[in-house]
PDB file of N, CA and C in Angstrom:
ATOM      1  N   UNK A   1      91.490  87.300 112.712  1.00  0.00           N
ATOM      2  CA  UNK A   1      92.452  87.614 111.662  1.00  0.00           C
ATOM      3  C   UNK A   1      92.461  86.507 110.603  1.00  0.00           C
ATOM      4  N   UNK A   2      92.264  85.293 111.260  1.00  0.00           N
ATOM      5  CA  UNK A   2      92.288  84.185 110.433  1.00  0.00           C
ATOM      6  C   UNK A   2      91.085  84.400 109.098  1.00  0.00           C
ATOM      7  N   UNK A   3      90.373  84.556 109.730  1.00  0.00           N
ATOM      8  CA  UNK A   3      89.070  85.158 108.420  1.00  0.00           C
ATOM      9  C   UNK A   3      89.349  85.889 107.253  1.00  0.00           C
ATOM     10  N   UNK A   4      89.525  87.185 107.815  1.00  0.00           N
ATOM     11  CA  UNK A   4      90.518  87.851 106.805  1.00  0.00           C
ATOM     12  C   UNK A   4      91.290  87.238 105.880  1.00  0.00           C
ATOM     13  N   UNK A   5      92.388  86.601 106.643  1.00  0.00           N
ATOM     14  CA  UNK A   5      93.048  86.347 105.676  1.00  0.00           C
ATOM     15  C   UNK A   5      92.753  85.229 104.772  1.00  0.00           C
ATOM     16  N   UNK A   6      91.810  84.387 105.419  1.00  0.00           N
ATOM     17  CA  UNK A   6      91.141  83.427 104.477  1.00  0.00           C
ATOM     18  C   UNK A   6      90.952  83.860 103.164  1.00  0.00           C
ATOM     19  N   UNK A   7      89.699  85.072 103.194  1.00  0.00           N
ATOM     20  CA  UNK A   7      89.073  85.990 102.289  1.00  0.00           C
ATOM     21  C   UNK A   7      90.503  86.635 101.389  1.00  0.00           C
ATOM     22  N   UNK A   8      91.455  86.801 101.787  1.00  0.00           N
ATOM     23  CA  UNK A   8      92.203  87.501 100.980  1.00  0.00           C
ATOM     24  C   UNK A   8      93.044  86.393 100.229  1.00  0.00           C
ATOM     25  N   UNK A   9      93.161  85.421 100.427  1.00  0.00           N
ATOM     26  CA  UNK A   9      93.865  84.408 100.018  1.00  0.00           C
ATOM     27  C   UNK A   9      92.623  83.772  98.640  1.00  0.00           C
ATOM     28  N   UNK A  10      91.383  83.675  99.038  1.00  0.00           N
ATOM     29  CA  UNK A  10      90.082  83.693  97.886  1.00  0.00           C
ATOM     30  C   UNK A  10      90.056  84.363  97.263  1.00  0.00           C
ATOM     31  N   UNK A  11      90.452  86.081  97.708  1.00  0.00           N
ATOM     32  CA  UNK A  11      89.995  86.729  96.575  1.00  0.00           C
ATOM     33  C   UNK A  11      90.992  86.935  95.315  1.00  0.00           C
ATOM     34  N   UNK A  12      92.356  86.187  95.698  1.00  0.00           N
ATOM     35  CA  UNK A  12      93.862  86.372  95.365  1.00  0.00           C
ATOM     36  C   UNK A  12      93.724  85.369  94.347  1.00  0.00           C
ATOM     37  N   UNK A  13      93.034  84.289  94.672  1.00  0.00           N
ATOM     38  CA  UNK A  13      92.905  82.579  93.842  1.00  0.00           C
ATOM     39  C   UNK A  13      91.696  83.360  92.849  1.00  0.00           C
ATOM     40  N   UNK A  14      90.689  83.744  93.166  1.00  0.00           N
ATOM     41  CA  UNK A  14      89.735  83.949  92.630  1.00  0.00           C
ATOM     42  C   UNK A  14      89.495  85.327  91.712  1.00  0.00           C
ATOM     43  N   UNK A  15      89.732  86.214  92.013  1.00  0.00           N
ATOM     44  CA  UNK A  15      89.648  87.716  91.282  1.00  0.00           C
ATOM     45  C   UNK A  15      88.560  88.211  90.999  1.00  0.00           C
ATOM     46  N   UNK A  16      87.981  87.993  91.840  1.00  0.00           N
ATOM     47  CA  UNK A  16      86.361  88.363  91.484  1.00  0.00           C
ATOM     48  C   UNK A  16      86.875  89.849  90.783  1.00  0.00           C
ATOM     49  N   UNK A  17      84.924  90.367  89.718  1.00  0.00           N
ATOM     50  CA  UNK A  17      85.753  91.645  88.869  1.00  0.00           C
ATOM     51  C   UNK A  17      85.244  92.263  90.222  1.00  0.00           C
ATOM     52  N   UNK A  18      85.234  93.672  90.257  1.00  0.00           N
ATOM     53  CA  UNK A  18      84.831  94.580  90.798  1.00  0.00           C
ATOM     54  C   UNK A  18      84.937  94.744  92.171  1.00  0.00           C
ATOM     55  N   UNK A  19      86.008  93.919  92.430  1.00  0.00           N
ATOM     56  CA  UNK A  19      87.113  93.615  94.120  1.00  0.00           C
ATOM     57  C   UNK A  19      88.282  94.409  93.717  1.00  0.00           C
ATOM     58  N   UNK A  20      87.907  95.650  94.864  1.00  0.00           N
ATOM     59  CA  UNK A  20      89.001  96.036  95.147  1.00  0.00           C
ATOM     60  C   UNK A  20      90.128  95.362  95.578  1.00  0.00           C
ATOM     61  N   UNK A  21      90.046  94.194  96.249  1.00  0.00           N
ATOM     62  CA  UNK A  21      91.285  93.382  96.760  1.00  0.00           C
ATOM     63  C   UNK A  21      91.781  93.049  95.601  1.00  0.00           C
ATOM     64  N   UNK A  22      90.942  92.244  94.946  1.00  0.00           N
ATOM     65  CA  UNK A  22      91.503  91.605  93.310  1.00  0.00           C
ATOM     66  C   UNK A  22      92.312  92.192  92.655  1.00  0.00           C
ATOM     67  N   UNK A  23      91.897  93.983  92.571  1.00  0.00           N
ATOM     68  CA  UNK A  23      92.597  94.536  91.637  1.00  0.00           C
ATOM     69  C   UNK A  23      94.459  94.761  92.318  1.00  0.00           C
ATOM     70  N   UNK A  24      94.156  95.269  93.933  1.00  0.00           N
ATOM     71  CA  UNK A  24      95.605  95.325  94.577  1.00  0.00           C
ATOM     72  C   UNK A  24      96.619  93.784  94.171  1.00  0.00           C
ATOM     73  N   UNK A  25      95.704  92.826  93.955  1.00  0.00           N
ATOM     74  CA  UNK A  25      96.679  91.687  93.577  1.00  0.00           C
ATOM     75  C   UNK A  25      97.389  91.373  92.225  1.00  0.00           C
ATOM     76  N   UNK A  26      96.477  92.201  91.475  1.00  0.00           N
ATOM     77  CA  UNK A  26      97.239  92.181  89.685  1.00  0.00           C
ATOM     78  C   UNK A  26      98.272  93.354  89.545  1.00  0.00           C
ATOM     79  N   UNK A  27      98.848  93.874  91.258  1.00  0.00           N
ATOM     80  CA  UNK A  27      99.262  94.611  90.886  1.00  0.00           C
ATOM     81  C   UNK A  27     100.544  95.019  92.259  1.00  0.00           C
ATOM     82  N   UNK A  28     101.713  94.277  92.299  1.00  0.00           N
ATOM     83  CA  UNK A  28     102.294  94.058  93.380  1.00  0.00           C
ATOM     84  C   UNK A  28     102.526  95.605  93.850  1.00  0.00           C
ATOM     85  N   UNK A  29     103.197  95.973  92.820  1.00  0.00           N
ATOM     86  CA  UNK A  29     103.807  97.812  93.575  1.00  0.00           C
ATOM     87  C   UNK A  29     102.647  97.908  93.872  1.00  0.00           C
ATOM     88  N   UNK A  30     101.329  98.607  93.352  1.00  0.00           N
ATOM     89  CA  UNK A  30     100.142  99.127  94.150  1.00  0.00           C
ATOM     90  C   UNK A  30     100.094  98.460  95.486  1.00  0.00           C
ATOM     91  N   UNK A  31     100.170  97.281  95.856  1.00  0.00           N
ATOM     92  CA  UNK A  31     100.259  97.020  97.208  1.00  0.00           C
ATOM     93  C   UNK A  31     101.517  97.724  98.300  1.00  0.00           C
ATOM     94  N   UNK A  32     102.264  97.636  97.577  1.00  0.00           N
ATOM     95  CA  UNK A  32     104.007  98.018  98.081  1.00  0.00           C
ATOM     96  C   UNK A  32     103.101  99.370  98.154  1.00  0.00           C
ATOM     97  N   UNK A  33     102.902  99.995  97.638  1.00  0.00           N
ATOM     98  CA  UNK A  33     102.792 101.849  97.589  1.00  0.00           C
ATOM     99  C   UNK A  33     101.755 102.034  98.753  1.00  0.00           C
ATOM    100  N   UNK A  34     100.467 101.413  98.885  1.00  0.00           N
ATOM    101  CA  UNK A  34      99.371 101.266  99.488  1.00  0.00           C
ATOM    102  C   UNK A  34      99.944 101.096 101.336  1.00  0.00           C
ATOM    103  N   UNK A  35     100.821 100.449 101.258  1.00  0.00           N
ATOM    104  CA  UNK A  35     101.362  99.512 102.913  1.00  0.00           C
ATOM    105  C   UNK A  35     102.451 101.253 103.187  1.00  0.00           C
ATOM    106  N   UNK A  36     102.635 101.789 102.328  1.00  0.00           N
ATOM    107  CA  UNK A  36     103.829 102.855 102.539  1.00  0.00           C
ATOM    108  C   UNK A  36     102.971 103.725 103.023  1.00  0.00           C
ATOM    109  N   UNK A  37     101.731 104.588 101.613  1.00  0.00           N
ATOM    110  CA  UNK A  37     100.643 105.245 102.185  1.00  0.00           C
ATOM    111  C   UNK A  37     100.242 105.352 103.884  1.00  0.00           C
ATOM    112  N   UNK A  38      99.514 103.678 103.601  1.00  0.00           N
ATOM    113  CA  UNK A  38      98.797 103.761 105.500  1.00  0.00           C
ATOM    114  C   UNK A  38      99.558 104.062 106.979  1.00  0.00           C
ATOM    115  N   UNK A  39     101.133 103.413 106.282  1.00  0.00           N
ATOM    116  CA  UNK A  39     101.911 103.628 107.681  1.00  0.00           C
ATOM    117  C   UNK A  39     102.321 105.148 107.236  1.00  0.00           C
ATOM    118  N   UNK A  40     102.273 105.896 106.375  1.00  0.00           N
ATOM    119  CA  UNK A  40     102.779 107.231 106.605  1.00  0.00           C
ATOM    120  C   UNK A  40     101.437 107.909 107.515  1.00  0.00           C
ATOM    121  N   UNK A  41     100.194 107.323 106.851  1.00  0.00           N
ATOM    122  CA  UNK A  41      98.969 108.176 107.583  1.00  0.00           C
ATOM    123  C   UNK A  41      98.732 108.016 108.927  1.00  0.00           C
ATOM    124  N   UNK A  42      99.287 106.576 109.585  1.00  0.00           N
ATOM    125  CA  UNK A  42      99.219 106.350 110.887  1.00  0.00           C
ATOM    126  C   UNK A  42      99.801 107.081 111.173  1.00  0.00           C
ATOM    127  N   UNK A  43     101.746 107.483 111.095  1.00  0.00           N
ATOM    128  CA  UNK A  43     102.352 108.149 111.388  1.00  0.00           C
ATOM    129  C   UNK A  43     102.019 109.280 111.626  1.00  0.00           C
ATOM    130  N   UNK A  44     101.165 109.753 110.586  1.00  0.00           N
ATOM    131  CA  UNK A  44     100.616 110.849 110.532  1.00  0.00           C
ATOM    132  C   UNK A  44      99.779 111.224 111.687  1.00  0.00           C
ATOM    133  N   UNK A  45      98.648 110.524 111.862  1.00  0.00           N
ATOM    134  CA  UNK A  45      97.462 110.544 112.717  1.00  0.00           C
ATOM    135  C   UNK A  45      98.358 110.440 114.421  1.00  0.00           C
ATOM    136  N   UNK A  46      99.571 109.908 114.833  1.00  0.00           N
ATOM    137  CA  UNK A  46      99.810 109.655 115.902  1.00  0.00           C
ATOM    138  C   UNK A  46     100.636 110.418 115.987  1.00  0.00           C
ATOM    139  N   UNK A  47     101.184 111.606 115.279  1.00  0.00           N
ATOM    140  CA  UNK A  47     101.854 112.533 115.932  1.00  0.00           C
ATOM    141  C   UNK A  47     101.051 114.147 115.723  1.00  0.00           C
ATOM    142  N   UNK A  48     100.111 113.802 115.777  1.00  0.00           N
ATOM    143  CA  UNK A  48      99.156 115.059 116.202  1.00  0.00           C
ATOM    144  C   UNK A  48      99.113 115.531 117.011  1.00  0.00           C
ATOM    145  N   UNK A  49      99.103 116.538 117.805  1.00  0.00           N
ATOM    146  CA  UNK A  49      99.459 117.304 118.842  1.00  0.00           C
ATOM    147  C   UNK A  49      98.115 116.677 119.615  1.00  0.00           C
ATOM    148  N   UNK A  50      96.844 117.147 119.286  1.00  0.00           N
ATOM    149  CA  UNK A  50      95.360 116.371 119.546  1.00  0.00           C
ATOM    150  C   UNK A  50      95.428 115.403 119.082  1.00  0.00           C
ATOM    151  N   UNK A  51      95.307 114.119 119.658  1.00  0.00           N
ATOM    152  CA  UNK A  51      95.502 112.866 118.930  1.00  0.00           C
ATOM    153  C   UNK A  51      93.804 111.864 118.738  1.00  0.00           C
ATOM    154  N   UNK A  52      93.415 111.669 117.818  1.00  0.00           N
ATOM    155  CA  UNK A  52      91.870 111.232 117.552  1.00  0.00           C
ATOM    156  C   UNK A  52      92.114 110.111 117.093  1.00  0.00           C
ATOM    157  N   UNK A  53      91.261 109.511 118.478  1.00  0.00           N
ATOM    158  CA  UNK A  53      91.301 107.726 118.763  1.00  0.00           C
ATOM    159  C   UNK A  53      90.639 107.270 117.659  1.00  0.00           C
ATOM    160  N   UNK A  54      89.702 107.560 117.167  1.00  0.00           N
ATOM    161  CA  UNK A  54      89.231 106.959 115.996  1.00  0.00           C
ATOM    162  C   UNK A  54      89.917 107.443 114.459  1.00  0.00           C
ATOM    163  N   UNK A  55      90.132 108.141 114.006  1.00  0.00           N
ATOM    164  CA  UNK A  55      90.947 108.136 113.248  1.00  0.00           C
ATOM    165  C   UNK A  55      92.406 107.804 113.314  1.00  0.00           C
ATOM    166  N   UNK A  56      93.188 107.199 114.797  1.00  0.00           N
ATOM    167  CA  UNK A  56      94.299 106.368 114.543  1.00  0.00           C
ATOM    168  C   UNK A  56      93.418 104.668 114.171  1.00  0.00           C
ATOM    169  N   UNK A  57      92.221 104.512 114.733  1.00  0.00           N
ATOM    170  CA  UNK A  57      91.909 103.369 114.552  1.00  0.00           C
ATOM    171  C   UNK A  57      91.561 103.069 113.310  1.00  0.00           C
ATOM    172  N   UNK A  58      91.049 103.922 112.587  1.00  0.00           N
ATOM    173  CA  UNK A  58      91.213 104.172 110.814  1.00  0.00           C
ATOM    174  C   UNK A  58      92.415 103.929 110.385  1.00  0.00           C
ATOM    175  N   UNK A  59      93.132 104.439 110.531  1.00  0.00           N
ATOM    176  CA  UNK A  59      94.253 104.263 109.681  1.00  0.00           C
ATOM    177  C   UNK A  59      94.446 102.920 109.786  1.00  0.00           C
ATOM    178  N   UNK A  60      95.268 102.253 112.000  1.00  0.00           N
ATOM    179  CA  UNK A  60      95.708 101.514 111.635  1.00  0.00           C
ATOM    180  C   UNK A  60      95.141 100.507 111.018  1.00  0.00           C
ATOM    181  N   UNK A  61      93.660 100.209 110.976  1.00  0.00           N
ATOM    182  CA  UNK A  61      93.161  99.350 110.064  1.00  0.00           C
ATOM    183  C   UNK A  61      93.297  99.039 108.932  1.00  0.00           C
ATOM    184  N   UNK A  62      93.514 100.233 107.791  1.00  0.00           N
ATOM    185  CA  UNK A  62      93.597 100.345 106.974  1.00  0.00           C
ATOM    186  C   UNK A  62      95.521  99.971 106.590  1.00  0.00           C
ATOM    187  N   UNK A  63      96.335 100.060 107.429  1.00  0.00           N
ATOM    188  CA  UNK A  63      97.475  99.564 107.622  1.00  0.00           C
ATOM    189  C   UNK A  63      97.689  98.053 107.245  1.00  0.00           C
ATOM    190  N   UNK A  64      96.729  97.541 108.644  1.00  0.00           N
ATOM    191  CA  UNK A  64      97.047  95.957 108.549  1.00  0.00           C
ATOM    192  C   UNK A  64      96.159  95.046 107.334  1.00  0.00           C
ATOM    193  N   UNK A  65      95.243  96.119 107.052  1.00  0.00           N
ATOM    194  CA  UNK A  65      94.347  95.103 105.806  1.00  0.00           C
ATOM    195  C   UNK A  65      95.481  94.987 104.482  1.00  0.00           C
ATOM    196  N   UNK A  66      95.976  96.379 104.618  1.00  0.00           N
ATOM    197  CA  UNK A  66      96.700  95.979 103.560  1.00  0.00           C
ATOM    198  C   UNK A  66      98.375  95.739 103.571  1.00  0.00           C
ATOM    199  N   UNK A  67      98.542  95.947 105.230  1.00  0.00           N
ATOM    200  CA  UNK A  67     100.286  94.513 105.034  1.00  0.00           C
ATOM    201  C   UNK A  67      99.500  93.183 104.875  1.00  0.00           C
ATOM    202  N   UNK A  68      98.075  92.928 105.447  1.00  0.00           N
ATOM    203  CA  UNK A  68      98.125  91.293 105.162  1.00  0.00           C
ATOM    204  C   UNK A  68      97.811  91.065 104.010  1.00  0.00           C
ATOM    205  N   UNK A  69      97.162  92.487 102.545  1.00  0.00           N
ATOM    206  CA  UNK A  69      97.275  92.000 101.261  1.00  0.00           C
ATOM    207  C   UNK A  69      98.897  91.311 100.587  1.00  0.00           C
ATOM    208  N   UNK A  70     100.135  92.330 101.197  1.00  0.00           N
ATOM    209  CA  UNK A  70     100.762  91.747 100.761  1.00  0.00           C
ATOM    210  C   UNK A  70     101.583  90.704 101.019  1.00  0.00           C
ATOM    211  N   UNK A  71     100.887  90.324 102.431  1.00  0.00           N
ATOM    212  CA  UNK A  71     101.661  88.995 103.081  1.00  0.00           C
ATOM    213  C   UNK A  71     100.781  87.582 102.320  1.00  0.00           C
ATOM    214  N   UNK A  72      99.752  88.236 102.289  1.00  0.00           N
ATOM    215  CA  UNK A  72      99.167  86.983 101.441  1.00  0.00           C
ATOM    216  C   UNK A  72      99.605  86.766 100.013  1.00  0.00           C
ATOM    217  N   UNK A  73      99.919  88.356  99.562  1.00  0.00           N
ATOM    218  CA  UNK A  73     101.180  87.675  97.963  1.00  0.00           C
ATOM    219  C   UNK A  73     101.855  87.456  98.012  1.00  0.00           C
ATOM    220  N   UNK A  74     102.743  87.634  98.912  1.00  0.00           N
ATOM    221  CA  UNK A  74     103.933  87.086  99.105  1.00  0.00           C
ATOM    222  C   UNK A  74     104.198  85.360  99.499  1.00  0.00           C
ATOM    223  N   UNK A  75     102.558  85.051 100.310  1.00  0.00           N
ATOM    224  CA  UNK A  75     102.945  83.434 100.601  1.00  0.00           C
ATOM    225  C   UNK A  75     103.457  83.628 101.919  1.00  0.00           C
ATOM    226  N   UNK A  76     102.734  84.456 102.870  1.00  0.00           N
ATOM    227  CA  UNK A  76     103.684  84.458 104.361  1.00  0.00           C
ATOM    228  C   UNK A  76     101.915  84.758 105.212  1.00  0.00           C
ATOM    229  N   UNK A  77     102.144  83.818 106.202  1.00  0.00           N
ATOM    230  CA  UNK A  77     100.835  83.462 107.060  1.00  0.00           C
ATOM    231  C   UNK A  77     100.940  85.017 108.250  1.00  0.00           C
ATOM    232  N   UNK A  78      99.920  85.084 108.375  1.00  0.00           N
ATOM    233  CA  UNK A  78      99.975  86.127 109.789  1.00  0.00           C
ATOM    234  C   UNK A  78     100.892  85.693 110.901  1.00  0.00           C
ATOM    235  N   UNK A  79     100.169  84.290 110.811  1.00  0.00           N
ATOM    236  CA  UNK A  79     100.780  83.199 112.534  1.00  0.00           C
ATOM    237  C   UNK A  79     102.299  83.442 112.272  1.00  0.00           C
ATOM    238  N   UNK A  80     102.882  83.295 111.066  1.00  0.00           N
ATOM    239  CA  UNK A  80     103.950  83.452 110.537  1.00  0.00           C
ATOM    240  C   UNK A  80     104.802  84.912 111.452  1.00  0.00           C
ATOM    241  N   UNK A  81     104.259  85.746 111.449  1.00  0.00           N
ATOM    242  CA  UNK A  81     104.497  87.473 111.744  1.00  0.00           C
ATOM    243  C   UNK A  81     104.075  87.293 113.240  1.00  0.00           C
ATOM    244  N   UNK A  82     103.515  86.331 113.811  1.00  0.00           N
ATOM    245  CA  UNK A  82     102.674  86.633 115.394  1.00  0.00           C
ATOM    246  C   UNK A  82     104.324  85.547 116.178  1.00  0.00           C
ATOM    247  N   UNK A  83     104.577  84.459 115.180  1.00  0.00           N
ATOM    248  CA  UNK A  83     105.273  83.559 115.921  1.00  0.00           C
ATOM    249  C   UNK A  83     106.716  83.979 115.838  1.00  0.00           C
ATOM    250  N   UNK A  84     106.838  84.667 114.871  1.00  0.00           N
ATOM    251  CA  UNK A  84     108.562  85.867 115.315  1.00  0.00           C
ATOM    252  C   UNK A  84     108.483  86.567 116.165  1.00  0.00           C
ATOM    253  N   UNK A  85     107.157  87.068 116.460  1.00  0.00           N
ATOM    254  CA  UNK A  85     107.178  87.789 117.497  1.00  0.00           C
ATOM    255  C   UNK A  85     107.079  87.381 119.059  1.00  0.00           C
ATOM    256  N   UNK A  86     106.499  86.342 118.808  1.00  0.00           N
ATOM    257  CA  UNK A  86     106.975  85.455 119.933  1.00  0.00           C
ATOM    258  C   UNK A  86     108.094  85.015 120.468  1.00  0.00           C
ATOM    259  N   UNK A  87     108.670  84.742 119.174  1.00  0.00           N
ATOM    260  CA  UNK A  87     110.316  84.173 119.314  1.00  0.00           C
ATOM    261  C   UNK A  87     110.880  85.403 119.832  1.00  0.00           C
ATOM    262  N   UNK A  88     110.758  87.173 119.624  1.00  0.00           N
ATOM    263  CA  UNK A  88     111.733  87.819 119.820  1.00  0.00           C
ATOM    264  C   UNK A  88     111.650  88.083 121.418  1.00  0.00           C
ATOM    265  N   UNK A  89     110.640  87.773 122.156  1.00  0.00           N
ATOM    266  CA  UNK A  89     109.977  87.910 123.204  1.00  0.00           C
ATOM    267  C   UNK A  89     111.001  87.332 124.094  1.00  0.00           C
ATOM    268  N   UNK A  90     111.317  88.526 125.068  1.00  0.00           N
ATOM    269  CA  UNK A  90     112.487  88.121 126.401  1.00  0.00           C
ATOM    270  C   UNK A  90     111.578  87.694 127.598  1.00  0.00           C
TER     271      UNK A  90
END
């Protein structure tokens, strides 16, 4: 995960043209709308009566690439999101 988010934190500093990441960063709602999208499609994909392991694994991918676009605009680490979750841990 750390990789990732390396790369997204570069491509955020950097903007390369013709990065799709780049462009989600000049553009906060598109991220906000994008993180709404994937968790509706997960939602979607996991209440299928037939449920298809690879297309929940699509989605949720496509989920977490882009909550960690906007955790990386926001300035909030993954470890950040892993170590609350630790903390909430009984």
């Amino acid at each position: 995960m750390m990789e990732l988010e390396d790369l997204l934190r570069e491509r955020r500093e950097q903007r390369p043209a013709g990065s799709y990441t780049a462009e989600l960063f000049n553009d906060a709602e598109r991220i906000e709308r994008k993180i709404m999208e994937e968790a509706f499609e997960v939602c979607l994909e996991l209440g299928r009566p037939e449920r298809d392991e690879e297309r929940i694994v699509a989605e949720a991918a496509d989920l977490v690439f882009h909550l960690l676009v906007g955790l990386v605009d926001a300035g909030v680490s993954f470890d950040a999101v892993v170590s609350e979750l630790a903390r909430r841990r009984r």
